[in-house]
Protein backbone atom coordinates (compact mmCIF):
# COMPACT_ATOMS: atom_id res chain seq x y z
CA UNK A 1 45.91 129.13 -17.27
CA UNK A 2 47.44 132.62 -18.18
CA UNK A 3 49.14 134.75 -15.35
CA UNK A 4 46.81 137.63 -13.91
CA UNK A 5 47.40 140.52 -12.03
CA UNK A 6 46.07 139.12 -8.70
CA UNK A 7 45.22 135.42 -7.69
CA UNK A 8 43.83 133.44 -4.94
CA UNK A 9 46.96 132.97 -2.79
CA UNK A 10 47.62 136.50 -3.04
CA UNK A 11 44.36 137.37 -1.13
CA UNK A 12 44.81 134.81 1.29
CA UNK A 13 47.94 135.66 2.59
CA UNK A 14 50.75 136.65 0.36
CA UNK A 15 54.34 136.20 1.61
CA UNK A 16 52.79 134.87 4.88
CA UNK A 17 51.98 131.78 2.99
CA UNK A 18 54.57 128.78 2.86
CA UNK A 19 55.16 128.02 -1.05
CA UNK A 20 53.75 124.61 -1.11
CA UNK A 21 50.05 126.36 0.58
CA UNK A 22 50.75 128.94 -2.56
CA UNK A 23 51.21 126.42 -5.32
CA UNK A 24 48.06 124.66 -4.06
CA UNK A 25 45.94 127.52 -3.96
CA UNK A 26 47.03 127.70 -7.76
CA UNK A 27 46.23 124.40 -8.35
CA UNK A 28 42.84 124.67 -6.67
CA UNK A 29 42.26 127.63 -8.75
CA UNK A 30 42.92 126.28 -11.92
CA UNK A 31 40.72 123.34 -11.08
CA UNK A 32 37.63 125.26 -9.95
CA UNK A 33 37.78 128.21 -12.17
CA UNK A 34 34.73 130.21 -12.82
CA UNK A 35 33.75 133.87 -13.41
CA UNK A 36 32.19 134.18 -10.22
CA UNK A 37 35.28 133.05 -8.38
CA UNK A 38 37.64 136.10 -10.30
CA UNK A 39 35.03 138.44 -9.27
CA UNK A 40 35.30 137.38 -5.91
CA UNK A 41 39.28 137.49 -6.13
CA UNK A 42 38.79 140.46 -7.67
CA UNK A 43 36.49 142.16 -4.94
CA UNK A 44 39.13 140.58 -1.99
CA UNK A 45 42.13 142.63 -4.16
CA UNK A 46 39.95 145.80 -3.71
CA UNK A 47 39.20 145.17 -0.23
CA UNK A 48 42.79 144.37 0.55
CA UNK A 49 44.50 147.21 -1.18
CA UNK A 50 42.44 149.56 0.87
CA UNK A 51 42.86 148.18 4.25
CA UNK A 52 46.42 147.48 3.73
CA UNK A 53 47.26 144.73 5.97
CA UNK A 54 49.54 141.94 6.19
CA UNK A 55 51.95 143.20 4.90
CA UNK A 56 55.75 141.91 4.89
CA UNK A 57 59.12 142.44 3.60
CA UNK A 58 59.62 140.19 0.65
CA UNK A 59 63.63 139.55 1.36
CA UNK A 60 62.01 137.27 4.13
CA UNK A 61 61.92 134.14 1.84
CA UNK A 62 63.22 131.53 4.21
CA UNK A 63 60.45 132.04 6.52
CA UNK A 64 57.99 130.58 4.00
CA UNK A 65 60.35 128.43 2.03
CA UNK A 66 59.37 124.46 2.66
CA UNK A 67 60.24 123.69 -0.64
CA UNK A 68 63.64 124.55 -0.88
CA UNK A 69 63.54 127.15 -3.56
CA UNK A 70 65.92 129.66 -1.91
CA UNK A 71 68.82 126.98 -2.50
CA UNK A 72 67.70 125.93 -5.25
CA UNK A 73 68.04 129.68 -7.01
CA UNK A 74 70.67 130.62 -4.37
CA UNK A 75 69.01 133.27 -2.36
CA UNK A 76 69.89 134.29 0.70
């Protein structure tokens, strides 16, 4: 499945999300793609852009890292 410019775990929560919740929300994706599901992603991007909410600093990694990729690449 090619990278887009949104996705499903970035309208359900973005850096609030652990990394494991992320990676399944990919996985679910890919496994119940369907035109009427990017729409809706689509139409939740819209929505969320305009209302501007949850939004985070992105240093904050270790807050959502479970899966130990901040070691892993050595990020602090």
């Amino acid at each position: 499945m090619p990278p887009g410019i949104t996705g499903l775990a970035q309208v359900n929560g973005r850096q609030t999300l652990k990394f494991s919740k992320r990676l399944e929300l990919d996985v679910w994706y890919v496994d119940h793609w369907s035109l009427w599901l990017d729409l809706r992603i689509l139409l939740k991007t819209a929505f969320s852009v305009f209302r501007r909410h949850e939004t985070s600093d992105p240093a904050e990694l270790a807050g959502v890292d479970d899966l130990g990729l901040c070691r892993a690449m050595k990020i602090k």
